[in-house]
C-alpha atoms as a PDB file:
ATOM      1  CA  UNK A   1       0.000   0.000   0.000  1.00  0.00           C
ATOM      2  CA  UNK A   2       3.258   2.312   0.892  1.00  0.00           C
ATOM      3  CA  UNK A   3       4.199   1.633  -2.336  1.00  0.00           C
ATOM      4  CA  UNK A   4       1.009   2.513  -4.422  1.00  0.00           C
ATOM      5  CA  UNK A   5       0.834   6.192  -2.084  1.00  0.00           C
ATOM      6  CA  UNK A   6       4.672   6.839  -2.990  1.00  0.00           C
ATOM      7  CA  UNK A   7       3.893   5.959  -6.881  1.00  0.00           C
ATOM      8  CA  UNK A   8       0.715   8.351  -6.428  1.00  0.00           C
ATOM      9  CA  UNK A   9       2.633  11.070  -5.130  1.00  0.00           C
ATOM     10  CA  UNK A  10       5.580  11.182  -7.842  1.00  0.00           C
ATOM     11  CA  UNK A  11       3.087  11.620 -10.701  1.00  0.00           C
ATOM     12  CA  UNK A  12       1.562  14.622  -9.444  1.00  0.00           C
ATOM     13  CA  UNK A  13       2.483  17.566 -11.453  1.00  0.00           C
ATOM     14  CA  UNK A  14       2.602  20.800 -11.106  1.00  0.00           C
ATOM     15  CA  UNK A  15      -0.113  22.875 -13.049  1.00  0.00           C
ATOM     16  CA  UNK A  16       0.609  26.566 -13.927  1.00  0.00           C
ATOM     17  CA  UNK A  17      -2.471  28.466 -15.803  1.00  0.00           C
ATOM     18  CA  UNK A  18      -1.957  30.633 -18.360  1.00  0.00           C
ATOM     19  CA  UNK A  19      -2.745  34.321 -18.090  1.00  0.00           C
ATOM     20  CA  UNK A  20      -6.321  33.809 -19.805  1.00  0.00           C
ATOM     21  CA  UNK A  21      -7.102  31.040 -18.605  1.00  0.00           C
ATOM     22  CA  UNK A  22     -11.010  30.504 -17.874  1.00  0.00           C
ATOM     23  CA  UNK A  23     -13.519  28.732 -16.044  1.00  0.00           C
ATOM     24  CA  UNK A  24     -16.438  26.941 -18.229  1.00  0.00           C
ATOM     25  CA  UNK A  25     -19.689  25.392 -16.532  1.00  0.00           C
ATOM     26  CA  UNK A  26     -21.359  23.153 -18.794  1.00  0.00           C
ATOM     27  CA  UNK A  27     -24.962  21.367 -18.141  1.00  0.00           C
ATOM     28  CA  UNK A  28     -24.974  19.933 -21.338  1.00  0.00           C
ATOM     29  CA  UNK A  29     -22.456  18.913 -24.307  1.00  0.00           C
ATOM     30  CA  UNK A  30     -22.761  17.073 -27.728  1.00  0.00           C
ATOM     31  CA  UNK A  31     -20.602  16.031 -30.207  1.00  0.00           C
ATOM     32  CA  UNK A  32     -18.036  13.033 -31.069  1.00  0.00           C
ATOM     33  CA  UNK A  33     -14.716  12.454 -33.356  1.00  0.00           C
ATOM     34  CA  UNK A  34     -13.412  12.269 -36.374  1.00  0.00           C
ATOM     35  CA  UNK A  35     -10.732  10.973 -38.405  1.00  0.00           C
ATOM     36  CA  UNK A  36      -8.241  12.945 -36.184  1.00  0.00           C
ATOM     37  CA  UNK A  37      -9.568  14.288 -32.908  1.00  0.00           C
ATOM     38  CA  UNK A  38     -12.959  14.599 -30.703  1.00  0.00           C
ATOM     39  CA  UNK A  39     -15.065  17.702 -30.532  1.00  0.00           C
ATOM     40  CA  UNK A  40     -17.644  18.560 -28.018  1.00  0.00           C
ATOM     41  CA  UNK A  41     -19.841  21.816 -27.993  1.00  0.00           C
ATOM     42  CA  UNK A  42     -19.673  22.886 -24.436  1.00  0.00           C
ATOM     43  CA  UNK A  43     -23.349  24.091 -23.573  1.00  0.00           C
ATOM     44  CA  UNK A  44     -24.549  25.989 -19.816  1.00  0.00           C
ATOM     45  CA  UNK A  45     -28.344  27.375 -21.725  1.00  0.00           C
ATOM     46  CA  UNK A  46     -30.728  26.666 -23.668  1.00  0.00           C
ATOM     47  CA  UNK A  47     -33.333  29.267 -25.233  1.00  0.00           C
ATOM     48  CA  UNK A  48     -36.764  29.274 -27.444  1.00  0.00           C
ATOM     49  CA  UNK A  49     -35.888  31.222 -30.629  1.00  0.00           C
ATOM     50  CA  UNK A  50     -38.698  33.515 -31.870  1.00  0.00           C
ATOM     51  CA  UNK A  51     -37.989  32.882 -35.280  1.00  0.00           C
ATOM     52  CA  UNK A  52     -38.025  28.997 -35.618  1.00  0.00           C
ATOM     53  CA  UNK A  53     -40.158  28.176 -32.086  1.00  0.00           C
ATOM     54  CA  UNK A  54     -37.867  25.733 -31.748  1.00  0.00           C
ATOM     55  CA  UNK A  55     -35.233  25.414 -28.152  1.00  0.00           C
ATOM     56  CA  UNK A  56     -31.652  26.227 -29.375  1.00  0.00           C
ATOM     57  CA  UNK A  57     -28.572  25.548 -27.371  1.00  0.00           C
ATOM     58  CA  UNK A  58     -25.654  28.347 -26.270  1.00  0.00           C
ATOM     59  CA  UNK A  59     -22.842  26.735 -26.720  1.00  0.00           C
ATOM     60  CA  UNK A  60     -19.972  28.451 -24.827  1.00  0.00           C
ATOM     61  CA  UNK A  61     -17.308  26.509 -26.037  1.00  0.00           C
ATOM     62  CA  UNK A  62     -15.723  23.828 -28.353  1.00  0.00           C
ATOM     63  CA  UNK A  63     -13.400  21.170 -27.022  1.00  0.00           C
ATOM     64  CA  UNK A  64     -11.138  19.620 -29.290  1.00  0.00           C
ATOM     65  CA  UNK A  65      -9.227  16.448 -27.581  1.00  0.00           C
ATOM     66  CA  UNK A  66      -6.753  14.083 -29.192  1.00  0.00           C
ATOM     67  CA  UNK A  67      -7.542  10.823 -28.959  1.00  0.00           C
ATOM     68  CA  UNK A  68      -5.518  10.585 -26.378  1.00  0.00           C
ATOM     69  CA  UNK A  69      -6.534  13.160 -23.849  1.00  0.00           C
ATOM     70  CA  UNK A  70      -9.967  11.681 -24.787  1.00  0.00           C
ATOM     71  CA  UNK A  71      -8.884   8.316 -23.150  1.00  0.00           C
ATOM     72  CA  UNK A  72      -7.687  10.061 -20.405  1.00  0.00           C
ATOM     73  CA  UNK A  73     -10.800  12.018 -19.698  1.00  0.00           C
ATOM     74  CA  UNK A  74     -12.720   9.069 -20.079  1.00  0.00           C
ATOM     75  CA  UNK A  75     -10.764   7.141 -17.460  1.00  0.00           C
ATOM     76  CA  UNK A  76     -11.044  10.654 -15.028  1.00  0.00           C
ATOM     77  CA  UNK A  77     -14.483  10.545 -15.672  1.00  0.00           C
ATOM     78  CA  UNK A  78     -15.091   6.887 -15.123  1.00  0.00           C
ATOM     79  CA  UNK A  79     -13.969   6.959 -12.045  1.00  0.00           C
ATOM     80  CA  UNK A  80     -15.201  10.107 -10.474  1.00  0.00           C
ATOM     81  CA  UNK A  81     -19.016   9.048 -11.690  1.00  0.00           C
ATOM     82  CA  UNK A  82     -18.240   5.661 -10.227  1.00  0.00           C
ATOM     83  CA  UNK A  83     -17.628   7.612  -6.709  1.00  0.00           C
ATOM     84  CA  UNK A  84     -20.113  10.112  -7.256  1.00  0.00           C
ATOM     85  CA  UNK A  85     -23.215   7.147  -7.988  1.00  0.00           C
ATOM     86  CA  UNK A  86     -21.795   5.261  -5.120  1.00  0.00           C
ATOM     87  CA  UNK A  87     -22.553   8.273  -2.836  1.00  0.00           C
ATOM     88  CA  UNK A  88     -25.658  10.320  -4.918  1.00  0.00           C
ATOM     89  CA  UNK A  89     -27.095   7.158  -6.595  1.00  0.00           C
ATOM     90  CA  UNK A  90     -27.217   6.221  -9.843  1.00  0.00           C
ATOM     91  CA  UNK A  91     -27.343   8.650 -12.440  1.00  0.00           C
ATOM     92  CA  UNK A  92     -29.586   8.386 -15.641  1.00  0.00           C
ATOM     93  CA  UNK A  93     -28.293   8.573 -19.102  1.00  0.00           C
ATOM     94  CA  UNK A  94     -29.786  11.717 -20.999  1.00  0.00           C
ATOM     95  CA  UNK A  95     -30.997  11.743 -24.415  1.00  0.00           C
ATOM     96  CA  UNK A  96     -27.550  12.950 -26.804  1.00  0.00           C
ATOM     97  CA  UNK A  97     -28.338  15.839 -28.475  1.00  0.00           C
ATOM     98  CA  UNK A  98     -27.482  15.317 -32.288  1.00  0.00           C
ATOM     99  CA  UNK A  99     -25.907  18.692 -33.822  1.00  0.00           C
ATOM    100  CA  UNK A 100     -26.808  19.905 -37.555  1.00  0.00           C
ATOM    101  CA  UNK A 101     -23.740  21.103 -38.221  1.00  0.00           C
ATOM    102  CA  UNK A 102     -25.858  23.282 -40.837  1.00  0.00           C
ATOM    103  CA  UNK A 103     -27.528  25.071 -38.264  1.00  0.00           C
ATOM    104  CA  UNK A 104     -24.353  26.184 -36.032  1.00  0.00           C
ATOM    105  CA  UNK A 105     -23.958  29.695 -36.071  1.00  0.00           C
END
């Protein structure tokens, strides 16, 4: 167990943040990968345009990961949803939203 806390503890790193760095709160995201990379629209609103009726998403952001740093979010994510559902309960799985990539503006 010693040994597993001393491995832990060398592979911290040290982060520095870059002088515009920002914060982004999301409550929603779509999107997926391509050929090369994985794209998500970051989205924190959604709101009823006048001129179609129909709800439209803000997106505040795009993230582009290598396929890489999208294995290693998904194994960050895995297992901070695996504690979160052991102590909140189970999550449920919402809808994806499917983009038109004809109707981003």
């Amino acid at each position: 167990m010693a040994n597993t806390q001393n491995s832990q503890k060398k592979k911290q790193q040290t982060i520095v943040r870059s002088h515009n760095f920002q914060k982004l709160y999301g409550t929603n995201l779509a999107g997926g990968g391509t050929e090369y990379d994985f794209r998500f629209e970051l989205f924190n609103e959604k709101i009823k345009m006048d001129s179609n009726k129909e709800w439209s998403y803000i997106s505040d952001a795009l993230i582009i990961l290598t396929p890489k740093a999208a294995k290693r979010l998904q194994t960050i994510l895995d297992a901070y949803i695996k504690t979160y559902e052991k102590d909140h309960g189970s999550l449920s799985d919402p809808d994806p939203i499917k983009l038109d990539e004809d109707k981003i503006e």
